[in-house]
PDB file of N, CA and C in Angstrom:
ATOM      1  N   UNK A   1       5.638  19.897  -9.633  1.00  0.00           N
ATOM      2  CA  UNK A   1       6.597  18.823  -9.599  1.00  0.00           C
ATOM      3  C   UNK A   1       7.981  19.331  -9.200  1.00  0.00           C
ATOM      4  N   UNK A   2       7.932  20.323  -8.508  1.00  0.00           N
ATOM      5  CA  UNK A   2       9.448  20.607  -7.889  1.00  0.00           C
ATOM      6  C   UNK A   2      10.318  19.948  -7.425  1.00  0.00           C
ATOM      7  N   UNK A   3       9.825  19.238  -6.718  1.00  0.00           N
ATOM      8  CA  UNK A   3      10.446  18.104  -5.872  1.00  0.00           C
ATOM      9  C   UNK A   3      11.340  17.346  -6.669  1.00  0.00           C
ATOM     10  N   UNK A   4      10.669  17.134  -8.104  1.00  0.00           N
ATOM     11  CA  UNK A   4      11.333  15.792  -8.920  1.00  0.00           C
ATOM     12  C   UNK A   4      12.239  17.236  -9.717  1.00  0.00           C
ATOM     13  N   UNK A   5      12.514  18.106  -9.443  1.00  0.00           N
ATOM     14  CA  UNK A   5      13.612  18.863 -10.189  1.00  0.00           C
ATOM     15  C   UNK A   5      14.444  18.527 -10.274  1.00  0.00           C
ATOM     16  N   UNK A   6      15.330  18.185 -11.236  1.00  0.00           N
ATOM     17  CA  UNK A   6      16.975  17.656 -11.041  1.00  0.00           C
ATOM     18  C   UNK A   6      17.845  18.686 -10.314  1.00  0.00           C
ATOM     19  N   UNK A   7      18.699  17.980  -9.846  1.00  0.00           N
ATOM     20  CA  UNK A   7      19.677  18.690  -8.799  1.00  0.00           C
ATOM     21  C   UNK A   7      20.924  18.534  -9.756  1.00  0.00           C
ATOM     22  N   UNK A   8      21.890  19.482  -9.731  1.00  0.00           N
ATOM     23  CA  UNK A   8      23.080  19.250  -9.931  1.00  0.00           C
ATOM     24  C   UNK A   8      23.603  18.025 -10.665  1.00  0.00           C
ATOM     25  N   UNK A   9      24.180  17.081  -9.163  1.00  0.00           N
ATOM     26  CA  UNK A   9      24.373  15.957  -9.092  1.00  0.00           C
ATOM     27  C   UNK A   9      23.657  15.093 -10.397  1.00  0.00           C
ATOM     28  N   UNK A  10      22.315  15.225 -10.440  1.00  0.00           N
ATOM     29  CA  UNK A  10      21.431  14.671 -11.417  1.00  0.00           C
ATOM     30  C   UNK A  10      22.287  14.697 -12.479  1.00  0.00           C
ATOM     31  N   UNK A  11      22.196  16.111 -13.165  1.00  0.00           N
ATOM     32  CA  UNK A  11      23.011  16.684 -14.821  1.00  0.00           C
ATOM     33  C   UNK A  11      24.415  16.488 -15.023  1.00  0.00           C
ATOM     34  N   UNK A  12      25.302  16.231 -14.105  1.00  0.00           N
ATOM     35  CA  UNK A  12      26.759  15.747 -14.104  1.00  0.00           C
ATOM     36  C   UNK A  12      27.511  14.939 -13.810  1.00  0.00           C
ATOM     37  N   UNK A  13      26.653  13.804 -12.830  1.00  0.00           N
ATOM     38  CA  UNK A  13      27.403  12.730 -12.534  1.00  0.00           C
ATOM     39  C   UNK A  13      26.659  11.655 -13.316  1.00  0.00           C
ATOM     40  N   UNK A  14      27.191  10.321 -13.239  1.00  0.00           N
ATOM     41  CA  UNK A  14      26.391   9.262 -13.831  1.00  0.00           C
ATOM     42  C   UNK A  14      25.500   8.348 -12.444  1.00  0.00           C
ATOM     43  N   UNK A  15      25.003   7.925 -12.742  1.00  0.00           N
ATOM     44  CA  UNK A  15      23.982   7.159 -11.650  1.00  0.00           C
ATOM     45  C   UNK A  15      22.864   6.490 -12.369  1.00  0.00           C
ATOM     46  N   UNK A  16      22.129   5.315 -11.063  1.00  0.00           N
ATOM     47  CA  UNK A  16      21.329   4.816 -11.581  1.00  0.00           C
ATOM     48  C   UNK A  16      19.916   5.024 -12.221  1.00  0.00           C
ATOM     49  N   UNK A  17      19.702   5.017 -13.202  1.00  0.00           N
ATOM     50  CA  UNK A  17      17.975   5.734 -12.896  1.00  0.00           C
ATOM     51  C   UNK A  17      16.943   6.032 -12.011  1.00  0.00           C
ATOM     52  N   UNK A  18      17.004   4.834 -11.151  1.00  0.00           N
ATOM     53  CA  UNK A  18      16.041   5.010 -10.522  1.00  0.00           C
ATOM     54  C   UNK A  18      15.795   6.145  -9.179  1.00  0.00           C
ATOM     55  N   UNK A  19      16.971   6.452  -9.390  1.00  0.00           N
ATOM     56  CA  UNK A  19      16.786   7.250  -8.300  1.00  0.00           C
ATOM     57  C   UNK A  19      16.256   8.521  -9.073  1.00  0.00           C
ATOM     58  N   UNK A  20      15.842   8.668  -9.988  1.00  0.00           N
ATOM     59  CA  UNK A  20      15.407  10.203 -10.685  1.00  0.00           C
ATOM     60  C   UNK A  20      13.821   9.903  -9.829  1.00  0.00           C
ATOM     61  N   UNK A  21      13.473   9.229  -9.485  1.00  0.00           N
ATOM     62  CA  UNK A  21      12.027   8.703  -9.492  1.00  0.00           C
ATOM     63  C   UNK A  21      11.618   9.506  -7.620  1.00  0.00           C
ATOM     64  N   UNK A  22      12.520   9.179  -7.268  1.00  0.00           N
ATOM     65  CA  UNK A  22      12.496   9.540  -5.844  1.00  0.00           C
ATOM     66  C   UNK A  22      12.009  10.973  -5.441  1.00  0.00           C
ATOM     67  N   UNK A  23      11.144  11.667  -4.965  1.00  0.00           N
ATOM     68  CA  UNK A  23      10.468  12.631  -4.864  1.00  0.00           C
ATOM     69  C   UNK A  23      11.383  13.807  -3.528  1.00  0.00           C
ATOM     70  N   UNK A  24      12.604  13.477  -3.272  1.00  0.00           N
ATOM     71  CA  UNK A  24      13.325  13.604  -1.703  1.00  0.00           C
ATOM     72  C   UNK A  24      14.887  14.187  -2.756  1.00  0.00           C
ATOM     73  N   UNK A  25      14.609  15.439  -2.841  1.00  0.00           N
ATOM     74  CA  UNK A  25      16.082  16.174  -3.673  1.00  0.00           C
ATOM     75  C   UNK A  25      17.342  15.901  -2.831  1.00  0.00           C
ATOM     76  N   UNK A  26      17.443  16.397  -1.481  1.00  0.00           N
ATOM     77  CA  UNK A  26      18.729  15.901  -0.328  1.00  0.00           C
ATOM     78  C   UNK A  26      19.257  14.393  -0.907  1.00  0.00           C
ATOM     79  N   UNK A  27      17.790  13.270  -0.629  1.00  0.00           N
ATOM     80  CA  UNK A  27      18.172  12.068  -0.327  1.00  0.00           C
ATOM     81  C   UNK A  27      18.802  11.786  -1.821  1.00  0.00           C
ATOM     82  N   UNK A  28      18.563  12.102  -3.262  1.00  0.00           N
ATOM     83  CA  UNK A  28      18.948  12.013  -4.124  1.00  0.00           C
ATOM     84  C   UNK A  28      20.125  12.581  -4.475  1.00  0.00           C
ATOM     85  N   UNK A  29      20.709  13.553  -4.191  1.00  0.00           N
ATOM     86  CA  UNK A  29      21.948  14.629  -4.088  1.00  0.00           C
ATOM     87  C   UNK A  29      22.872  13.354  -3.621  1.00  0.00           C
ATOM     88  N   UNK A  30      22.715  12.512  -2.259  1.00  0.00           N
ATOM     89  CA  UNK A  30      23.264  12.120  -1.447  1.00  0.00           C
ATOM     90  C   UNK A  30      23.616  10.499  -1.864  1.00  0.00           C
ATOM     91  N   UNK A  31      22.473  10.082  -2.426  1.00  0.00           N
ATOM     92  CA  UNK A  31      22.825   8.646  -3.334  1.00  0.00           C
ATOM     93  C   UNK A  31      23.991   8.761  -4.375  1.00  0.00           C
ATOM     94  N   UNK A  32      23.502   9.948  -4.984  1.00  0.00           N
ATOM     95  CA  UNK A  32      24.409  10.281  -6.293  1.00  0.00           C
ATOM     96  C   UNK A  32      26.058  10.647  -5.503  1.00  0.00           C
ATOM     97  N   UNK A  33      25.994  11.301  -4.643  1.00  0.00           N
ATOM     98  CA  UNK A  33      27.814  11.467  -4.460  1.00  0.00           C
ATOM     99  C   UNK A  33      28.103  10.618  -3.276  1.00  0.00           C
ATOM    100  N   UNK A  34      27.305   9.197  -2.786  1.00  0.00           N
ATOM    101  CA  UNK A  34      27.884   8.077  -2.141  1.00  0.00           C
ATOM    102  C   UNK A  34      27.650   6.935  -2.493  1.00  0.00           C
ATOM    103  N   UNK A  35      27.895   7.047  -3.935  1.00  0.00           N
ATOM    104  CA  UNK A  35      27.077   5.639  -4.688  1.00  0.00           C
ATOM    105  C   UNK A  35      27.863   4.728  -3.874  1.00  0.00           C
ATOM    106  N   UNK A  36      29.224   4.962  -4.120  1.00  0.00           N
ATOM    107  CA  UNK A  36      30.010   3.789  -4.002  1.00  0.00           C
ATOM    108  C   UNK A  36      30.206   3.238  -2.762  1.00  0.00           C
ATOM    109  N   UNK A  37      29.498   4.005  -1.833  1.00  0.00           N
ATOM    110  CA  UNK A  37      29.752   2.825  -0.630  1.00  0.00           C
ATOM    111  C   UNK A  37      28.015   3.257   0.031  1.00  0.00           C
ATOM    112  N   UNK A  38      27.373   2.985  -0.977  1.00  0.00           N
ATOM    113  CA  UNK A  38      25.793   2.367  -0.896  1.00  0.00           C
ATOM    114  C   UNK A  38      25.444   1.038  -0.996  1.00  0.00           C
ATOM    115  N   UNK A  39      25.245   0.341  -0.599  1.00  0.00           N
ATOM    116  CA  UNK A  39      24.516  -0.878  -1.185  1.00  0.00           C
ATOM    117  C   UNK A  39      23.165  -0.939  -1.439  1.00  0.00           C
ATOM    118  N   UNK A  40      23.080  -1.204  -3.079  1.00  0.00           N
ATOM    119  CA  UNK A  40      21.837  -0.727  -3.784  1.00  0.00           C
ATOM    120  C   UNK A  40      20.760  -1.460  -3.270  1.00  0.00           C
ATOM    121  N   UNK A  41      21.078  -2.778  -3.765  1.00  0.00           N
ATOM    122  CA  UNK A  41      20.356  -3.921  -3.027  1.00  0.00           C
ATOM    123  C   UNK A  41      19.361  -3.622  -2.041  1.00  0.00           C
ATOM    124  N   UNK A  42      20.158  -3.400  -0.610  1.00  0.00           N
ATOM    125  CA  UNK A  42      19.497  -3.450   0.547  1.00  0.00           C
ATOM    126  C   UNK A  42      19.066  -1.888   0.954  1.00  0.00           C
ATOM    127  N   UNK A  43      19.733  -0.963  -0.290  1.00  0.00           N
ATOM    128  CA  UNK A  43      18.582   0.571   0.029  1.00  0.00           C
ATOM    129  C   UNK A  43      17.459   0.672  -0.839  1.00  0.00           C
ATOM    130  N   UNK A  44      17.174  -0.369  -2.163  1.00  0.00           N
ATOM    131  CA  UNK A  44      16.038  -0.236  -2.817  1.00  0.00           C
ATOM    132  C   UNK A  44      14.961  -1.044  -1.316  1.00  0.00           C
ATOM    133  N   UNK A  45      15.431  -2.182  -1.130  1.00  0.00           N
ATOM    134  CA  UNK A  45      14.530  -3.337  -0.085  1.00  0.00           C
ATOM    135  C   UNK A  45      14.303  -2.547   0.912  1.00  0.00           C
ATOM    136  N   UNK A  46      15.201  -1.202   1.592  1.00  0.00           N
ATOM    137  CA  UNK A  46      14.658  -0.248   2.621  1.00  0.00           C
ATOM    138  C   UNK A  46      13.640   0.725   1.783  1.00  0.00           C
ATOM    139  N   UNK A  47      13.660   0.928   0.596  1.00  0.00           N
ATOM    140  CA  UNK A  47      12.424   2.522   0.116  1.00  0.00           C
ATOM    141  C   UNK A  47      11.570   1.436   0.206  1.00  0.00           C
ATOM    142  N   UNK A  48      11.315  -0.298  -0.117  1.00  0.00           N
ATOM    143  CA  UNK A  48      10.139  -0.614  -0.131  1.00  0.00           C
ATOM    144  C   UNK A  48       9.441  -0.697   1.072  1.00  0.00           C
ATOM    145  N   UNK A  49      10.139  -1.028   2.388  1.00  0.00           N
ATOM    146  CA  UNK A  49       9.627  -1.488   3.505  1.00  0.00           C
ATOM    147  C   UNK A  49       9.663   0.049   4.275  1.00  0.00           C
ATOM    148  N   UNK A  50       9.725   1.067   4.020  1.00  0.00           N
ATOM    149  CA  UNK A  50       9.906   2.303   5.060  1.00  0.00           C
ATOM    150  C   UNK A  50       9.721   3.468   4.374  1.00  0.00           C
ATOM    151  N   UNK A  51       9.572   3.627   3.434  1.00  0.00           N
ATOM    152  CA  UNK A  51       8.695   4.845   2.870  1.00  0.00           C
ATOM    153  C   UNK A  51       7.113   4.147   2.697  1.00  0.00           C
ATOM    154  N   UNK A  52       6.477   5.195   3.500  1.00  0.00           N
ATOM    155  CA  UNK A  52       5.056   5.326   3.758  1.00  0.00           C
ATOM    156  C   UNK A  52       4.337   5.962   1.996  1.00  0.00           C
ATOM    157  N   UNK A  53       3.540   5.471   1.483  1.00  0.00           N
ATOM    158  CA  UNK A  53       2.940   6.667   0.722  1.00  0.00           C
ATOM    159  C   UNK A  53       1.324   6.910   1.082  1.00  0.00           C
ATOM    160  N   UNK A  54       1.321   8.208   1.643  1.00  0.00           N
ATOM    161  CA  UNK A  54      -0.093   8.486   1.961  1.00  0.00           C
ATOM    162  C   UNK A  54      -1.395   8.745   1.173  1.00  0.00           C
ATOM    163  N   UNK A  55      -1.312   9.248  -0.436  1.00  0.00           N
ATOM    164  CA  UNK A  55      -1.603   9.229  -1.446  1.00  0.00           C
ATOM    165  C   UNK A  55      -3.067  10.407  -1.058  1.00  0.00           C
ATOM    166  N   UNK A  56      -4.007  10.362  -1.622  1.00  0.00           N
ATOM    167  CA  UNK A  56      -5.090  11.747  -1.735  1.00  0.00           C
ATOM    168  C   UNK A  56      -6.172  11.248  -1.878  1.00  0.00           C
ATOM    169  N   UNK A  57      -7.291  11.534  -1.147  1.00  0.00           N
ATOM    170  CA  UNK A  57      -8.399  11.732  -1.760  1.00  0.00           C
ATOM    171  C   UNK A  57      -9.232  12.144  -2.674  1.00  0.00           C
ATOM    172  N   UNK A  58     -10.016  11.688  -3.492  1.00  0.00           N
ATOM    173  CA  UNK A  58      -9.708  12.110  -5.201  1.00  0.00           C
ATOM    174  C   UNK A  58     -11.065  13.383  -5.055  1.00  0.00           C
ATOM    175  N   UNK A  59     -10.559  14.845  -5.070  1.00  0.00           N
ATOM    176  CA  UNK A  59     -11.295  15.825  -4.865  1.00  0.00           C
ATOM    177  C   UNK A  59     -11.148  16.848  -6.136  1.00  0.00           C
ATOM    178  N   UNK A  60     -11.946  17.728  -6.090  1.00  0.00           N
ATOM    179  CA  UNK A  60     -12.217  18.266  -7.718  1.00  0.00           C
ATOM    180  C   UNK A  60     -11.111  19.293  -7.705  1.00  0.00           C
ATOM    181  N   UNK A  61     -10.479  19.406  -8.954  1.00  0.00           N
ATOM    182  CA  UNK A  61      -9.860  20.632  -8.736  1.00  0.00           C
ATOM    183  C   UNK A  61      -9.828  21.436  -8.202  1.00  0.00           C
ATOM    184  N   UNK A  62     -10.932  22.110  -8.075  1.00  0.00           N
ATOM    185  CA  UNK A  62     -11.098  23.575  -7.687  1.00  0.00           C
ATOM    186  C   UNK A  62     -10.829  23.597  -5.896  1.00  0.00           C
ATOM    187  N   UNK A  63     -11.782  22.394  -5.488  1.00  0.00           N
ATOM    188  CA  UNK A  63     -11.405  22.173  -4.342  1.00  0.00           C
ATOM    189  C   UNK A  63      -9.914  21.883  -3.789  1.00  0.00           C
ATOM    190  N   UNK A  64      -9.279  21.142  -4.549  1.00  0.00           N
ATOM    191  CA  UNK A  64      -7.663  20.757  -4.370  1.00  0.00           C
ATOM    192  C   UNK A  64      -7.018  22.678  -3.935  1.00  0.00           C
ATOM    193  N   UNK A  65      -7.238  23.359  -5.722  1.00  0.00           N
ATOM    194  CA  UNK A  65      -6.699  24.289  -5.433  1.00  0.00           C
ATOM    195  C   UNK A  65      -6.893  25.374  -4.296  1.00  0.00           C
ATOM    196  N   UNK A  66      -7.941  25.365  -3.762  1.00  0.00           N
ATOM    197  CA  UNK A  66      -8.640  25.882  -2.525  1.00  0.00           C
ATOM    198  C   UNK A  66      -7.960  25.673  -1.184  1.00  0.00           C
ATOM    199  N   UNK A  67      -7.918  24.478  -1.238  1.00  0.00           N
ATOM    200  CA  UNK A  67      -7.739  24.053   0.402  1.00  0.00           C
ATOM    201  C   UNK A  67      -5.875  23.440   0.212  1.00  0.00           C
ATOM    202  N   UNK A  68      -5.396  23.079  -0.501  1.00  0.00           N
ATOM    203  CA  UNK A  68      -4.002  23.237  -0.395  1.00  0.00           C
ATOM    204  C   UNK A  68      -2.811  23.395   0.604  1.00  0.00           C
ATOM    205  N   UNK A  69      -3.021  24.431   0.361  1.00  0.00           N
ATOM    206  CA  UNK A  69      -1.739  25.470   0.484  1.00  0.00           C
ATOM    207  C   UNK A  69      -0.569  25.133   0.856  1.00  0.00           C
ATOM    208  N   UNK A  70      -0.400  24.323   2.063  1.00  0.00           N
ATOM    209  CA  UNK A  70       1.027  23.602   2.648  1.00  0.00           C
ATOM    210  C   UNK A  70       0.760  21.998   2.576  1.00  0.00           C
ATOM    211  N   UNK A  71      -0.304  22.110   2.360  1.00  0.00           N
ATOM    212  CA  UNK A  71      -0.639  20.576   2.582  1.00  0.00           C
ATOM    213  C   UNK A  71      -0.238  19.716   1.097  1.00  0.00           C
ATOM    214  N   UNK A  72      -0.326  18.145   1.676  1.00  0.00           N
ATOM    215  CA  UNK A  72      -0.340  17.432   0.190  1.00  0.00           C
ATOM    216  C   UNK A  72      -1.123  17.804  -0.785  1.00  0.00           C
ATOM    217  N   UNK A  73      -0.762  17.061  -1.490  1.00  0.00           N
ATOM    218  CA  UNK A  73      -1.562  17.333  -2.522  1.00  0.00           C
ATOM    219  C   UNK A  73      -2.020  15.204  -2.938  1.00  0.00           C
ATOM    220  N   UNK A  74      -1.528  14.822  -2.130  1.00  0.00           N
ATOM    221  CA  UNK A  74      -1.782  13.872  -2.431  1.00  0.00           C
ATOM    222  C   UNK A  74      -0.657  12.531  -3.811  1.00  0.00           C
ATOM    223  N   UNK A  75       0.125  13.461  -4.325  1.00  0.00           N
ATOM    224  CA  UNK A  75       0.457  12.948  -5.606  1.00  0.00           C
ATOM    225  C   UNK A  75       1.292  12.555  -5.413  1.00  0.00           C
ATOM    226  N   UNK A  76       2.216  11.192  -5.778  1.00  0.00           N
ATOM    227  CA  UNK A  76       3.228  10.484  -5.757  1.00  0.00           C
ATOM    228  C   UNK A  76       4.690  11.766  -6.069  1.00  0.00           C
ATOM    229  N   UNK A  77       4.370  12.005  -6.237  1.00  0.00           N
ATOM    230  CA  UNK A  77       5.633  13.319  -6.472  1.00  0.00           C
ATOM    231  C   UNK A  77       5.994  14.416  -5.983  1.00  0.00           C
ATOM    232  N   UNK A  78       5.121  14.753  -4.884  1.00  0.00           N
ATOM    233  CA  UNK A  78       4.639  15.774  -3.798  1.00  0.00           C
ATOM    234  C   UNK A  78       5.507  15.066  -2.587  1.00  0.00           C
ATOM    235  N   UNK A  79       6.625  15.760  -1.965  1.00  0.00           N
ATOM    236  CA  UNK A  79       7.348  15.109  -1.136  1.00  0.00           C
ATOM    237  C   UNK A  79       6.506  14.942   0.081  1.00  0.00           C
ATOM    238  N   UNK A  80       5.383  15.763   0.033  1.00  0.00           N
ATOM    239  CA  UNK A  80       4.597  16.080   1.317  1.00  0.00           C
ATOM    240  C   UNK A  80       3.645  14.645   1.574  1.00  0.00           C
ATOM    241  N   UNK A  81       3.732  13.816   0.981  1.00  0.00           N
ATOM    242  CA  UNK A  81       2.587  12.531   0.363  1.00  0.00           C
ATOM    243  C   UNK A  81       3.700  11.347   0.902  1.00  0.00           C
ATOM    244  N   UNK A  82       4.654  11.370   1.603  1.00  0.00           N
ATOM    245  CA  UNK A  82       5.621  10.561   2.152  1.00  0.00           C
ATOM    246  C   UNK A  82       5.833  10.759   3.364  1.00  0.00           C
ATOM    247  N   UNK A  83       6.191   9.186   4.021  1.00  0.00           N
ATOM    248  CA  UNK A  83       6.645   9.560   4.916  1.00  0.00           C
ATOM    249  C   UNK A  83       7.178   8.524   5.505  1.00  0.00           C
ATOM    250  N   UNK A  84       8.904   8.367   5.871  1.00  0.00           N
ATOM    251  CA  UNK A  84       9.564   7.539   6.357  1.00  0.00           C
ATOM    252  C   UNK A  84       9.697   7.016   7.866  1.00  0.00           C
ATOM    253  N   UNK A  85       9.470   5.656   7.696  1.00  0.00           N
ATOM    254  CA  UNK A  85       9.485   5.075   8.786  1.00  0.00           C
ATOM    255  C   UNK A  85      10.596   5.712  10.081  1.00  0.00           C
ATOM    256  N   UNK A  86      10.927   5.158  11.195  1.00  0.00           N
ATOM    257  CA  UNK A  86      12.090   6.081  11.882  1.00  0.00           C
ATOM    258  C   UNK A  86      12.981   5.019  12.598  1.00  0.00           C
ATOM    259  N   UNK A  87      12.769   3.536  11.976  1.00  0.00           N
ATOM    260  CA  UNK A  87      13.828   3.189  11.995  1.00  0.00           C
ATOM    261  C   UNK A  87      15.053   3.194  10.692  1.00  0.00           C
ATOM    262  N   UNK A  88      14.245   3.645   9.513  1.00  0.00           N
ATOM    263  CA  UNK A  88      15.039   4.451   8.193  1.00  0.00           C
ATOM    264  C   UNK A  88      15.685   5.057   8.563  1.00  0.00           C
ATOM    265  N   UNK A  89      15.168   6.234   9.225  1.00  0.00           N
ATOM    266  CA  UNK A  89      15.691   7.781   9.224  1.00  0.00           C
ATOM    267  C   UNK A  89      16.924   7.412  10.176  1.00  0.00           C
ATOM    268  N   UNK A  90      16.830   6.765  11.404  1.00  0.00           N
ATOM    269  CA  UNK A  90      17.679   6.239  12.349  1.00  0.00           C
ATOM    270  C   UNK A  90      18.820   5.675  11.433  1.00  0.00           C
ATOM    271  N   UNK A  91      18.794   4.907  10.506  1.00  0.00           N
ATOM    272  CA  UNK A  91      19.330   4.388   9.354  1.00  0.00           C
ATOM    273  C   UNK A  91      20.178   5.359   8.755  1.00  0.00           C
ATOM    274  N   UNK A  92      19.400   6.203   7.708  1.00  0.00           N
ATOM    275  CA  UNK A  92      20.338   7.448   7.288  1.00  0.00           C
ATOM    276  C   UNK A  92      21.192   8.057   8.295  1.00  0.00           C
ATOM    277  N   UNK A  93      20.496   8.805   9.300  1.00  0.00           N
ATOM    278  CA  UNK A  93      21.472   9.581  10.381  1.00  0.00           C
ATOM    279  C   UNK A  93      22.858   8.778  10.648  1.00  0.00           C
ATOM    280  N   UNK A  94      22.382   7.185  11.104  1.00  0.00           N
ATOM    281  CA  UNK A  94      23.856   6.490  11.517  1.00  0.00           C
ATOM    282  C   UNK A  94      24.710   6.828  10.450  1.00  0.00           C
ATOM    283  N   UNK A  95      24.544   6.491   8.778  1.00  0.00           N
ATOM    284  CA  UNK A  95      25.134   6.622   7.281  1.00  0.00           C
ATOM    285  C   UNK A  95      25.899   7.793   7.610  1.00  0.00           C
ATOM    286  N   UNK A  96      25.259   9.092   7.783  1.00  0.00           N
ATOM    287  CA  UNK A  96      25.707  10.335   8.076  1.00  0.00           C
ATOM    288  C   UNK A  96      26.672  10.714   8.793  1.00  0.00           C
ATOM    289  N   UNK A  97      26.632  10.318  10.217  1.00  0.00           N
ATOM    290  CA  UNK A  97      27.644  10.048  11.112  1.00  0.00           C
ATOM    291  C   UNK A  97      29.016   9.548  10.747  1.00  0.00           C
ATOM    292  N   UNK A  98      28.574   9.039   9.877  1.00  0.00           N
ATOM    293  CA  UNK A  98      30.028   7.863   9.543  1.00  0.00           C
ATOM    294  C   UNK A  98      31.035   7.921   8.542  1.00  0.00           C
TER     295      UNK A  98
END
C-alpha cells in the first residue's frame, strides 16, 4: 500500500478527507497545496468520469506473487490498477500551466 502513504502535505495541512483515498501521491500533494483555487465539485465529477479502474483477476496468491513484479496487482490502491482518461490529464497539464 505505498501508494496510499501519506505525504507531507497529508500530516500538516488541513484538507478534505477524501482525498486520503486517492491512490496518486503527486495528484494528492497537489490538491492539498491548491485547495483554494480547486473546485471540489467539478474535480470529484472529473475522478468519476476519467479515472479508469482496471481491477484483477482473482488469482491465488502464490500465483499473484509469482508473476507480479511491475505489473498490477489488480487492487484499488495499486496506482498501477488506474488509469486516466487524456482529456483529464489534458485538464491537469492546462491547471499546471497556469
Amino acid at each position: 500500500m505505498l501508494d496510499l502513504r501519506p505525504n507531507s502535505e497529508q500530516i500538516t495541512v488541513k484538507y478534505h478527507p477524501y482525498i486520503d483515498i486517492l491512490p496518486f501521491p503527486t495528484l494528492r500533494k497537489n490538491l492539498i497545496t491548491h485547495q483554494e483555487v480547486i473546485e471540489e465539485d467539478e474535480f470529484f465529477h472529473d475522478m468519476l468520469t476519467c479515472l479508469v479502474y482496471w481491477g484483477g483477476a482473482v488469482i491465488e496468491r502464490k500465483d499473484r506473487e509469482d508473476s507480479t513484479a511491475n505489473a498490477s496487482t489488480g487492487t484499488p490502491w495499486d496506482v498501477r490498477s488506474w488509469e486516466a482518461r487524456v482529456w483529464f490529464l489534458n485538464k491537469v497539464l492546462d491547471f499546471a500551466r497556469s
